[in-house]
Structure formats: structure tokens, C-alpha cells
Protein backbone atom coordinates (compact mmCIF):
# COMPACT_ATOMS: atom_id res chain seq x y z
CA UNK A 1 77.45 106.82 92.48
CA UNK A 2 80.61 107.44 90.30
CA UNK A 3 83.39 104.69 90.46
CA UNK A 4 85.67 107.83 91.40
CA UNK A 5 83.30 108.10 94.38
CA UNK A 6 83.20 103.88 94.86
CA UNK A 7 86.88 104.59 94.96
CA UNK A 8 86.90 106.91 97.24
CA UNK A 9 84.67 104.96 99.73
CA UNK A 10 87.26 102.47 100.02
CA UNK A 11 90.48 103.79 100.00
CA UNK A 12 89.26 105.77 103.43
CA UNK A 13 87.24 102.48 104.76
CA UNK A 14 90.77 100.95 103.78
CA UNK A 15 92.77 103.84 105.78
CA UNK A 16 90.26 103.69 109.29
CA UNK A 17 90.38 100.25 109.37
CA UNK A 18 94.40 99.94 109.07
CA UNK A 19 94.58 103.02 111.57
CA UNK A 20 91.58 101.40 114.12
CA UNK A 21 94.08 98.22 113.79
CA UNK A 22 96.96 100.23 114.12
CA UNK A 23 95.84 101.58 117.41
CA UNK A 24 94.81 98.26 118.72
CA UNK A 25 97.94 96.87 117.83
CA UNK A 26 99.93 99.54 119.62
CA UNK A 27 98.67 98.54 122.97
CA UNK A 28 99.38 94.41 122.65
CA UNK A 29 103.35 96.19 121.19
CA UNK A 30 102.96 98.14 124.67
CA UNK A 31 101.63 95.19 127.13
CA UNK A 32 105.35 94.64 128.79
CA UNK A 33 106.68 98.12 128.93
CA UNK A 34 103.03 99.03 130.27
CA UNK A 35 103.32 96.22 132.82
CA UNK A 36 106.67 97.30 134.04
CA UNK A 37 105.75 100.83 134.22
CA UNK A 38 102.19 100.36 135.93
CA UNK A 39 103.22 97.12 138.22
CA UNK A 40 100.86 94.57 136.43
CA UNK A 41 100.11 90.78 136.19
CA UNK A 42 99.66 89.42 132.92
CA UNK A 43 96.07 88.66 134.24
CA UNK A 44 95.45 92.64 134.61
CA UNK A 45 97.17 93.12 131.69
CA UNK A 46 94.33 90.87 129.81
CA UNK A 47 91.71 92.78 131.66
CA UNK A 48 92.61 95.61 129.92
CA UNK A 49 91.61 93.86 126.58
CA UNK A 50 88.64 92.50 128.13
CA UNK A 51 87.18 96.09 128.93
CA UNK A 52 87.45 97.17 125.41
CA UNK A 53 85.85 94.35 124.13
CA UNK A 54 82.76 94.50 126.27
CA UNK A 55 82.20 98.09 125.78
CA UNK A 56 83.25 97.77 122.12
CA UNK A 57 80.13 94.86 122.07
CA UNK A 58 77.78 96.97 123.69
CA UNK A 59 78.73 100.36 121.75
CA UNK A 60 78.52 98.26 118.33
CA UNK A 61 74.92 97.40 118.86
CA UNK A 62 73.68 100.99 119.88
CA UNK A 63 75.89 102.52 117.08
CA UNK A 64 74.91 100.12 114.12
CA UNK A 65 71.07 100.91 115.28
CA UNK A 66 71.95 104.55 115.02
CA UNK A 67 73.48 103.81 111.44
CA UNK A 68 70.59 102.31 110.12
CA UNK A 69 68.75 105.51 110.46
CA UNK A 70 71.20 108.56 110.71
CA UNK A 71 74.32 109.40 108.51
CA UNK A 72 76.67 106.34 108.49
CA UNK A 73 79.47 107.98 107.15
CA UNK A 74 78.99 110.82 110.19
CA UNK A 75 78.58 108.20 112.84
CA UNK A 76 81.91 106.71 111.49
CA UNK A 77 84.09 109.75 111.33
CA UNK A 78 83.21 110.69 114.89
CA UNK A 79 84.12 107.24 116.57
CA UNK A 80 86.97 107.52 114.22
CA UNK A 81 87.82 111.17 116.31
CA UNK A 82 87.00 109.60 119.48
CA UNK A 83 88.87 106.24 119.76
CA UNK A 84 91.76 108.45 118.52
CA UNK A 85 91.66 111.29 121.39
CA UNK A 86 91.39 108.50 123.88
CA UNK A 87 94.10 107.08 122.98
CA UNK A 88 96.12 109.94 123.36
CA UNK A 89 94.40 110.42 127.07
CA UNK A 90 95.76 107.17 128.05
CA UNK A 91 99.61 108.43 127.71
CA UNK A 92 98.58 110.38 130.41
CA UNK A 93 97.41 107.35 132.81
CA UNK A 94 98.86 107.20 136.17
CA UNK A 95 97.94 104.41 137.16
CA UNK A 96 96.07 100.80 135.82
CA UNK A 97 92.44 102.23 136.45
CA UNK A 98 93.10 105.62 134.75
CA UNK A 99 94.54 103.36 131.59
CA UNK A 100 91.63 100.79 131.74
CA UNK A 101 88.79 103.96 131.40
CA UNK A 102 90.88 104.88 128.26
CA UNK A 103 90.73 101.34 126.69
CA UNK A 104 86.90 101.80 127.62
CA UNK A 105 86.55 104.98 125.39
CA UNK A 106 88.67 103.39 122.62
CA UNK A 107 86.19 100.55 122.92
CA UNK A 108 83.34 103.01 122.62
CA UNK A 109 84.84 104.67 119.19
CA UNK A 110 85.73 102.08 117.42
CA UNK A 111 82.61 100.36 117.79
CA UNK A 112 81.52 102.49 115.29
CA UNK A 113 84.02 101.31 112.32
CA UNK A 114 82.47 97.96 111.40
CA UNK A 115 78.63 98.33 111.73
CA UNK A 116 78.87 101.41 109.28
CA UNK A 117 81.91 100.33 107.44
CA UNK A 118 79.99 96.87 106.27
CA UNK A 119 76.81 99.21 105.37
CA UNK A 120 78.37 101.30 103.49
CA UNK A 121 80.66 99.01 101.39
CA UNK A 122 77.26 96.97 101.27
CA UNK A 123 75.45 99.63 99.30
CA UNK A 124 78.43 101.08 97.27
CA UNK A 125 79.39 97.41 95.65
CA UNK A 126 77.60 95.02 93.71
CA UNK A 127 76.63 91.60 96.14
CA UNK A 128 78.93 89.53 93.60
CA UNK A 129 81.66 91.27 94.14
CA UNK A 130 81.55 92.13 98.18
CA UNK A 131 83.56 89.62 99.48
CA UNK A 132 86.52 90.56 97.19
CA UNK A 133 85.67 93.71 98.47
CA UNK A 134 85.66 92.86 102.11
CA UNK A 135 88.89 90.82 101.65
CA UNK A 136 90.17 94.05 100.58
CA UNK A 137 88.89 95.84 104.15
CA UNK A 138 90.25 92.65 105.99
CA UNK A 139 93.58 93.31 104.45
CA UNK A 140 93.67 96.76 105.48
CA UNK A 141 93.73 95.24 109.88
CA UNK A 142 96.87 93.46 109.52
CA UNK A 143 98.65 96.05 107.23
CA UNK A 144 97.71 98.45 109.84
CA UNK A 145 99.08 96.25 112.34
CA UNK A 146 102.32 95.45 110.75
CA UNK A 147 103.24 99.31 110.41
CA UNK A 148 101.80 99.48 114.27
CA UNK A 149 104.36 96.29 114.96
CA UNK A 150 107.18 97.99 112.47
CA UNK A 151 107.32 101.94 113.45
CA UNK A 152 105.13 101.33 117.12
CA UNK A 153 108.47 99.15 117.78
CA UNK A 154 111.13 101.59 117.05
CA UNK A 155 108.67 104.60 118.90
CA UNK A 156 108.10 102.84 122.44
CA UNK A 157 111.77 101.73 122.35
CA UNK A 158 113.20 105.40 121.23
CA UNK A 159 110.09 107.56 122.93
CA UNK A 160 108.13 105.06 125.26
CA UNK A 161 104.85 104.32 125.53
CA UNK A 162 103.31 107.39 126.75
CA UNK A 163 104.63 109.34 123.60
CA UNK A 164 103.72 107.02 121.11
CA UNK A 165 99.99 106.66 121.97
CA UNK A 166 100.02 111.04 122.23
CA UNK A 167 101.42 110.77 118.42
CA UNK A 168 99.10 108.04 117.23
CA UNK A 169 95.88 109.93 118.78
CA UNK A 170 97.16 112.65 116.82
CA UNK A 171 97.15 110.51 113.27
CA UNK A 172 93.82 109.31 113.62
CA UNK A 173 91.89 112.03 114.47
CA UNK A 174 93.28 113.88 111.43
CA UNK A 175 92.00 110.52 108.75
CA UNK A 176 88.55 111.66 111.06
CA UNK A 177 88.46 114.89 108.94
CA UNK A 178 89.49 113.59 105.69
CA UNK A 179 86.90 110.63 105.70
CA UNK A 180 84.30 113.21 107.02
CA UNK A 181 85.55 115.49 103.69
CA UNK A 182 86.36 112.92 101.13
CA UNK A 183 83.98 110.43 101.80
CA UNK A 184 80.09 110.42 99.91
CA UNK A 185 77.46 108.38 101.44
CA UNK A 186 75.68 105.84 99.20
CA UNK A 187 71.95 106.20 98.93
CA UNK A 188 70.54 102.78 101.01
CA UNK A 189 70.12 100.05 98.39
CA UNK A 190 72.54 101.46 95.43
CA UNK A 191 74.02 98.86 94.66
CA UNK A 192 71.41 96.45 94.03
CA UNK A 193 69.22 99.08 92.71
CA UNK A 194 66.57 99.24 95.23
CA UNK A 195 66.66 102.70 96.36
CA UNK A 196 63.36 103.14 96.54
CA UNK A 197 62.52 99.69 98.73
CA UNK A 198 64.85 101.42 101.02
CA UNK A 199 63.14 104.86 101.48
CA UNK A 200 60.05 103.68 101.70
CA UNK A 201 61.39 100.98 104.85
CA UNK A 202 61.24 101.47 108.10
CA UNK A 203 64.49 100.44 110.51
CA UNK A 204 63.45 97.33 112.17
CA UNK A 205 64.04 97.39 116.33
CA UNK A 206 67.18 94.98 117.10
CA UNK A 207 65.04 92.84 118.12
CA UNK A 208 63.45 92.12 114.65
CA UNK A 209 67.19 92.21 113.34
CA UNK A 210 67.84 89.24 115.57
CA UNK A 211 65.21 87.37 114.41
CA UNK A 212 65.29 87.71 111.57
CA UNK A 213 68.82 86.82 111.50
CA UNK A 214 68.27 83.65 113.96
CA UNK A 215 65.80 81.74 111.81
CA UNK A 216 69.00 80.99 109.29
CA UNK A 217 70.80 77.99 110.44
CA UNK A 218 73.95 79.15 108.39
CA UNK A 219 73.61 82.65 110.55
CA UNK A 220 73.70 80.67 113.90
CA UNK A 221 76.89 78.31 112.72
CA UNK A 222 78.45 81.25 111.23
CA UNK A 223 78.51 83.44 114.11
CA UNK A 224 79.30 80.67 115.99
CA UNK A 225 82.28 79.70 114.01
CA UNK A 226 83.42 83.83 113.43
CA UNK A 227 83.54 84.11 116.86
CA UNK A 228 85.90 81.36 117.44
CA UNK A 229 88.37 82.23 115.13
CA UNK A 230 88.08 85.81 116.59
CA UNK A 231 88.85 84.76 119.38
CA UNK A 232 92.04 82.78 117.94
CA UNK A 233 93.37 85.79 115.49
CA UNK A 234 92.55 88.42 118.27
CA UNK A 235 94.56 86.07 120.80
CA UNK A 236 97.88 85.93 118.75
CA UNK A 237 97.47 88.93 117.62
CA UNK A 238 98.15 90.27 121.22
CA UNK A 239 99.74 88.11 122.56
CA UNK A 240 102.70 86.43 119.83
CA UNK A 241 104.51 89.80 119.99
CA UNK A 242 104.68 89.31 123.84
CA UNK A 243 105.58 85.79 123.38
CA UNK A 244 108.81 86.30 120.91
CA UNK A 245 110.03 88.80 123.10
CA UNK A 246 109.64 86.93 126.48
CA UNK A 247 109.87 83.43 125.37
CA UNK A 248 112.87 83.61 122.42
CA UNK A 249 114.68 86.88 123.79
CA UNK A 250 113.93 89.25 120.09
CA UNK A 251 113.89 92.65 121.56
CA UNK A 252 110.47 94.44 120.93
CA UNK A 253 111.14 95.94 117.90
CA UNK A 254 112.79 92.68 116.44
CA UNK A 255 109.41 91.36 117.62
CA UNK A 256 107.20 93.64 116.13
CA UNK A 257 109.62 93.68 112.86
CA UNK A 258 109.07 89.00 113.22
CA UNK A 259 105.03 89.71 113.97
CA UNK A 260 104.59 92.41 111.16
CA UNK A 261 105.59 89.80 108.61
CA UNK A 262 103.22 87.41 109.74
CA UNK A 263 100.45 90.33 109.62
CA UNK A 264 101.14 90.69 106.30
CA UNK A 265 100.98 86.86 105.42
CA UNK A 266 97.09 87.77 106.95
CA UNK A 267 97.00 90.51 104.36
CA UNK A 268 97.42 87.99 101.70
CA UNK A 269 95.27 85.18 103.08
CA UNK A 270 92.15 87.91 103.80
CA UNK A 271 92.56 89.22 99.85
CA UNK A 272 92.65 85.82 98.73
CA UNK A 273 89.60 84.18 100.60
CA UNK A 274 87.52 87.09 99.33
CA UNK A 275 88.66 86.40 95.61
CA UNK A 276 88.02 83.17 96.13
CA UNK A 277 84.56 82.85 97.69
CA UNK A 278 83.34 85.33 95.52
CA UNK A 279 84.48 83.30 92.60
CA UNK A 280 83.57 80.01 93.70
CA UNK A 281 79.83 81.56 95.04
CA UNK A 282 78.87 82.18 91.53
CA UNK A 283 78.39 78.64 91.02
CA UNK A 284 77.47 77.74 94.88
CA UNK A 285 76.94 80.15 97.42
CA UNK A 286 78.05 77.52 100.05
CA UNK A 287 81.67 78.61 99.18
CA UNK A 288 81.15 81.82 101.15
CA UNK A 289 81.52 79.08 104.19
CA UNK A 290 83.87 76.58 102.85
CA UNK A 291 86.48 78.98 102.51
CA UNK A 292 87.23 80.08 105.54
CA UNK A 293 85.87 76.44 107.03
CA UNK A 294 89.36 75.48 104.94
CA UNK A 295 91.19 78.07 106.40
CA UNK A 296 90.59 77.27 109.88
CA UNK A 297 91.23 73.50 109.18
CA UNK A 298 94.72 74.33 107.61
CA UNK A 299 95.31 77.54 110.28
CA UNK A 300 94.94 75.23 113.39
CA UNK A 301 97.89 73.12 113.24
CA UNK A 302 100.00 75.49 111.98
CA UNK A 303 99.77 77.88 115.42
CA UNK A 304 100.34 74.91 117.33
CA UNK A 305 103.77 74.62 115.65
CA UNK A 306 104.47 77.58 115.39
CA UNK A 307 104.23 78.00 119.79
CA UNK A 308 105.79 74.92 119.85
CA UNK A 309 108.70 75.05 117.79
CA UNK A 310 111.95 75.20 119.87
CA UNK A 311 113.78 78.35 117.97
CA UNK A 312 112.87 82.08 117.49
CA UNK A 313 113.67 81.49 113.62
CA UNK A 314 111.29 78.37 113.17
CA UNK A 315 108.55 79.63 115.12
CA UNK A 316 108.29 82.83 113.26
CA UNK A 317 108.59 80.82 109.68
CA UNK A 318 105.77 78.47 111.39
CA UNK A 319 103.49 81.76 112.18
CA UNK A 320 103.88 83.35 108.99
CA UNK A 321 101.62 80.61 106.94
CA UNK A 322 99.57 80.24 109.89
CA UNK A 323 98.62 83.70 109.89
CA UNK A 324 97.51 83.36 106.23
CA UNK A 325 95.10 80.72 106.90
CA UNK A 326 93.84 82.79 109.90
CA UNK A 327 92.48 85.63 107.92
CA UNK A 328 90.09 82.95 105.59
CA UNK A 329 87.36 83.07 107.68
CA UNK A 330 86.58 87.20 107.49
CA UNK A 331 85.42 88.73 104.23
CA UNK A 332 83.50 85.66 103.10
CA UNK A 333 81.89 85.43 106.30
CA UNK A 334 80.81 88.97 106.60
CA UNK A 335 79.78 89.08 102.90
CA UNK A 336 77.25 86.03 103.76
CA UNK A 337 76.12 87.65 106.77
CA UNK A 338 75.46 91.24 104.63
CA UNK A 339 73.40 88.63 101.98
CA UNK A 340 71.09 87.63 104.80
CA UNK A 341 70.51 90.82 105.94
CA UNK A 342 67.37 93.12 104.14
CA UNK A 343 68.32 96.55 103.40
CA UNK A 344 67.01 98.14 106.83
CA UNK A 345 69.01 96.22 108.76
CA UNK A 346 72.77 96.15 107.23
CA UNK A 347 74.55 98.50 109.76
CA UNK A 348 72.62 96.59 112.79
CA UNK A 349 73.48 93.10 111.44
CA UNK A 350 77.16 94.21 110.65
CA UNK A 351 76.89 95.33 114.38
CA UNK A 352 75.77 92.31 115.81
CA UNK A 353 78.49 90.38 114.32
CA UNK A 354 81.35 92.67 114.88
CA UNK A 355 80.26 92.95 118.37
CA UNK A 356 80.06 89.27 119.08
CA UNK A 357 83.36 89.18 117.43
CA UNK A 358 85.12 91.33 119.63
CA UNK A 359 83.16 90.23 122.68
CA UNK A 360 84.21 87.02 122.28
CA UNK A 361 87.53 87.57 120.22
CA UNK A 362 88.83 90.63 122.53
CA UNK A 363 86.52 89.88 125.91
CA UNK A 364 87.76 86.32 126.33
CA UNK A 365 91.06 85.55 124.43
CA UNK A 366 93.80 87.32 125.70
CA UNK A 367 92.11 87.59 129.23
CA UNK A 368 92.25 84.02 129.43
CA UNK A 369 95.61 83.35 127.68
CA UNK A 370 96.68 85.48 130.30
CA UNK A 371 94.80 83.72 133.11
CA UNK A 372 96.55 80.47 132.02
CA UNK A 373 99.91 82.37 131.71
CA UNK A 374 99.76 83.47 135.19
CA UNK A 375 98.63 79.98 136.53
CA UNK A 376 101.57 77.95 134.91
CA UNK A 377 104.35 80.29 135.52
CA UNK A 378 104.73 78.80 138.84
CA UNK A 379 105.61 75.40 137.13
CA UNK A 380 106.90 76.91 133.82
CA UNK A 381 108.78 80.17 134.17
CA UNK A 382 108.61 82.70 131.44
CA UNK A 383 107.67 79.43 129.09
CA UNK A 384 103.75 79.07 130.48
CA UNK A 385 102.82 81.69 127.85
CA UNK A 386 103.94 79.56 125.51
CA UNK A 387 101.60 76.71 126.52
CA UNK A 388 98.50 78.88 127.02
CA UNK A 389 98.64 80.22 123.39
CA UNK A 390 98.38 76.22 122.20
CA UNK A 391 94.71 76.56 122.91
CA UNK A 392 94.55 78.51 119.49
CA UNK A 393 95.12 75.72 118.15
CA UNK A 394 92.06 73.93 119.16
CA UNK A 395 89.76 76.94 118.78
CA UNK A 396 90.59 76.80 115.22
CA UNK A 397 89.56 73.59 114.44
CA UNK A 398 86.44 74.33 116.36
CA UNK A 399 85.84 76.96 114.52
CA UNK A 400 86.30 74.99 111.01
CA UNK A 401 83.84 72.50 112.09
CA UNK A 402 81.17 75.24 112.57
CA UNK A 403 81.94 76.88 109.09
CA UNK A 404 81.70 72.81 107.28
CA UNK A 405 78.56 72.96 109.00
CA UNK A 406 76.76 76.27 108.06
CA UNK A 407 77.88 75.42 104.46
CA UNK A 408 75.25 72.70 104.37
CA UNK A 409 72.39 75.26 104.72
CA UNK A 410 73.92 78.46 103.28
CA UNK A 411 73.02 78.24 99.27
CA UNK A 412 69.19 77.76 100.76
CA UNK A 413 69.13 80.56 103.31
CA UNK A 414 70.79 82.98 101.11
CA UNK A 415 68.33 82.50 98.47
CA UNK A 416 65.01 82.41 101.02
CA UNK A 417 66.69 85.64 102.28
CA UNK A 418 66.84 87.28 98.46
CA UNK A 419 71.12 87.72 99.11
CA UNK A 420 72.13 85.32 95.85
């Protein structure tokens, strides 16, 4: 493959990602307006996230199975096509259940993007430099949501909801063609020059990919610990623009303008973990945990202050370095997940981990932030979200502990596994 063609690979990996974030993103921008509209608890409102991220966990798995032996790059521009057409069909909800069944079949298409995203990138780059690579991808989510937060704001307040998921359906299914057009797929082992290995392999059953995966103690802690801090960026991803606008009075489109500088302090932290675990690695692999194990350490505290902190103007200076730190734990993570993976398996193992991501991250978070919303506003007024989104807090510093601990196995398992 050509470097033109590397190029290529990414720049439209880089453009679905910030558009599958952009759409996500849209929807958290929406969660008031849509409440108001639809008659909706913050509970129900939750739910809605919940939905997509158990269909998005179960889709991942079947998808990244069908990756490993079909045409990732078709796979990809069809979920691409799909999550984008339901979003449009949910402008035209009349009601909460019509809008939950389109948050299912957003679920369903964007399950695609990371199982055959990671496989691809995984074959197209060189192991020693994927997490810079990744860091790259990971930089492309919060870009996408800051434009999302930026011109998402300014729609729903000019247009309204309705119209602005109608235009953003339209957006993404046209990047669908031109990733179907532009994009060439890698031949299975390119980039480490085992090409043959790979055509000669047969795609292991999940179950194989599971244990094969299981046996590393670095795997377990770092799915663990991924998970966790999914959970947390996921969380305050859709809920902070909620909370400046209910809590500190910004309008929502000063609170997507406040939020979309923050998502850009995660573009910076994401580009910078890669470049740094891929550059500490080449002495100790173990950095491909400490890094984001650091992250989470330093990201914890600052969310706490940031929720806390009296003022609209502190709290968004508090969130802006604690979104930086949030982003450490992605592209070295995946890239040490991809290096324990064989060949056969890449799109399945990306899949496992981006599903137990959003599972966890999407499933849980903002349902329950929303649960514990709903349960102190008795007591608290429009201040109990406040308090429920301190709990990031803590699942951050879980998470760190989790990362400090599959560093202590990771140089070994990466080398039994042939990934360093």
C-alpha cells in the first residue's frame, strides 16, 4: 500500500469517526429541548442512551465477526449510511418510543465504526507507530463533538431539534459514499508483513477470540480499566452540556460553545497520549498502560472541581484540563489491545472492546447520572445534577488503579502474544 493510500485510510477513518461523534453529540446538545418537547424525566431521557449502548454492544460483536471475514471497509461504509438515515428518522418521532427505536438503529450502525476502523488502521500502520496513530482517530471524537456542540448549538436554537438531526442524517450518509469511493482496503497483515500468515488463517469463532484474549492479565485489567473511564468521558460528555445550561444559566449554544472547548482540550490530550506511549513503548511496552493509568489519576480530581466549582467561568476553566487528562486512556489502550490480538482476530477483538466500552460507557453512565439526578432533585432543585456527575470523579481513579495494575504484566503478555 502507497502512503497516498495510508493517507487516505485515515483522513476518512478521521472524518467517520468525528461525524459518528458528531451525531452522538447532537442528541446529549438535544436532551432538554427533547425533554420539553416529548414530556420526559431525566431518567427516560438516560434510557435513551442506554438503548444505544446495548444494541451498539451487541451489533459490535456480530459486526467485528463479520469484519474478520468479509470487506471491512464495506461493512464500515454501510453502518456509516445507516446510523446516518436513522438519525434523520428520529426528527420525525412523535413520541419517546418512536425516538428510542431510532437511537436503537443508530446503535446498530455505528457499531460498525470501531471493530473495522481498529482493523483497518491495524493493518495499514506499522505496530510502533499505532498508538500515535490511534491518538490521531481519538482526536477526531471530540473534534467532531465540538463542531456538534459549536454549529448543533446555533441549529436546535435557530431550527430545533427535529431539523437539525434531518440535516445531519443528510451529512453522513454522503462521507458513506466517499469512504466507500476513496477508501482501499489493506490486504490482512500489511503492515507487519505477514500477508501470507493471514490468507492462509482461518477466522477464529468469538469464542476462541475471548480466550484467547482472557488468558492476558493486562487484557482483563485493561478492559476493566477502559470501561471505567468510558463510562466517565461518555458521562460528561452527555451530560456537562446539560449541566452548564441548567445548573449556571449559559444558554445552549453558550453551552455547547463552553463544552466544545473542553472537547478540544480531549483532542489534545488523545494526540498526546498516543505520541507518548508509542515513544515511551520502545523502551517498555508497559507505557502503553501507564499513560493513560496517569491520565486517569490526574483526570479524576479535576471533574470533581470542575462540578463543584461555584461559577459558570471556573467550572468551565476546571473542565477544560480535565477533559485533557480524560482522553489518556484511549489510543494507548486500544493499540495494546490490537498487539494482543493475532491477525484473524483484529476486527473481533476491536469489537469486543468497543462494545464493552459503550455498554458500559453509554449503557450505564448517563442512565444512572440521570437516576441520581432525578432522586436528589427533591432535596436539591435543579443543583442534584450537579452532585450526581461527582461520581466521575471516583470512576476515574478506579479506573487509574486498573491501568497501574495491567502495567505490571503488559511488557510480558505483549511479547508471549508476538505484539512487541
Amino acid at each position: 500500500m502507497t502512503r497516498r493510500r495510508q493517507r487516505v485510510v485515515l483522513a476518512m477513518i478521521l472524518l467517520v469517526t468525528m461525524v459518528e461523534y458528531g451525531h452522538r453529540q447532537l442528541l446529549a446538545l438535544a436532551l432538554v429541548p427533547i425533554g420539553v418537547d416529548l414530556g420526559v424525566s431525566d431518567a427516560a431521557l438516560g434510557a435513551l442512551l442506554t438503548a444505544f449502548g446495548v444494541t451498539y454492544a451487541v451489533a459490535a460483536l456480530l459486526l467485528g465477526r463479520l469484519a474478520d471475514r468479509t470487506s471491512r471497509r464495506v461493512v464500515l461504509a454501510a453502518g456509516v449510511a445507516f446510523f446516518s438515515v436513522m438519525t434523520a428518522c428520529g426528527a420525525a418521532a412523535a413520541g419517546y418510543v418512536t425516538l428510542m427505536l431510532t437511537r436503537v438503529g443508530v446503535g446498530i450502525g455505528q457499531a460498525a465504526i470501531a471493530p473495522t476502523g481498529t482493523a483497518l488502521i491495524s493493518d495499514t500502520f506499522a505496530p510502533q507507530r499505532r498508538a500515535t496513530v490511534f491518538g490521531l482517530v481519538a482526536m477526531a471524537a471530540p473534534f467532531g463533538l465540538a463542531v456538534a456542540l459549536v454549529v448543533g448549538g446555533f441549529a436546535i436554537e435557530a431550527y430545533g431539534w427535529r431539523p437539525t438531526f434531518v440535516a445531519a442524517g443528510a451529512l453522513g450518509v454522503l462521507v458513506a459514499g466517499l469512504f466507500a469511493a476513496l477508501v482501499h482496503e489493506p490486504a490482512r497483515g500489511f503492515s507487519e508483513g505477514r500477508e501470507a500468515e493471514a490468507a492462509t488463517g482461518v477466522s477464529p469463532g468469538f469464542v476462541a477470540v475471548l480466550r484467547h484474549l482472557g488468558r492476558f492479565r493486562a487484557f482483563r485489567h485493561l478492559l476493566l480499566a477502559t470501561s471505567l473511564s468510558s463510562l466517565g468521558a461518555i458521562t460528561a460528555a452527555q451530560w456537562a452540556p446539560g449541566f452548564l445550561h441548567r445548573v449556571h444559566g449559559l444558554s445552549i449554544r453558550d453551552a455547547g460553545i463552553a463544552f466544545a472547548i473542553g472537547s478540544l482540550a480531549s483532542t489534545a490530550g488523545a494526540v498526546t497520549s498516543g505520541a507518548l506511549a508509542d515513544r515511551r513503548a520502545s523502551e517498555d511496552g508497559r507505557w502503553y498502560a501507564w499513560v493513560p493509568a496517569i491520565g486517569c489519576a490526574l483526570a479524576a480530581p479535576l471533574h470533581l472541581s470542575a462540578f463543584l466549582w461555584p461559577g459558570s467561568f471556573g467550572a468551565v476553566a476546571w473542565l477544560v484540563p480535565a477533559l485533557f487528562f480524560a482522553m489518556f486512556f484511549a489510543p494507548p489502550a486500544t493499540a495494546a489491545v490490537q498487539g494482543l490480538a493475532p491477525i484473524a482476530m483484529r476486527a473481533t477483538a476491536g469489537a469486543v472492546l468497543a462494545s464493552t466500552l459503550i455498554l458500559v460507557g453509554m449503557g450505564v453512565g448517563p442512565l444512572l447520572a440521570g437516576f441520581v439526578s432525578d432522586l436528589l432533585s427533591a432535596r436539591l432543585g435543579h443543583q442534584s445534577l450537579r452532585y450526581a456527575l461527582c461520581g466521575v470523579a471516583a470512576v476515574y481513579a478506579w479506573a487509574a488503579a486498573h491501568f497501574f495494575a495491567a502495567g505490571r504484566t503488559l511488557r510480558a503478555d505483549l511479547a508471549a502474544a508476538g505484539g512487541s
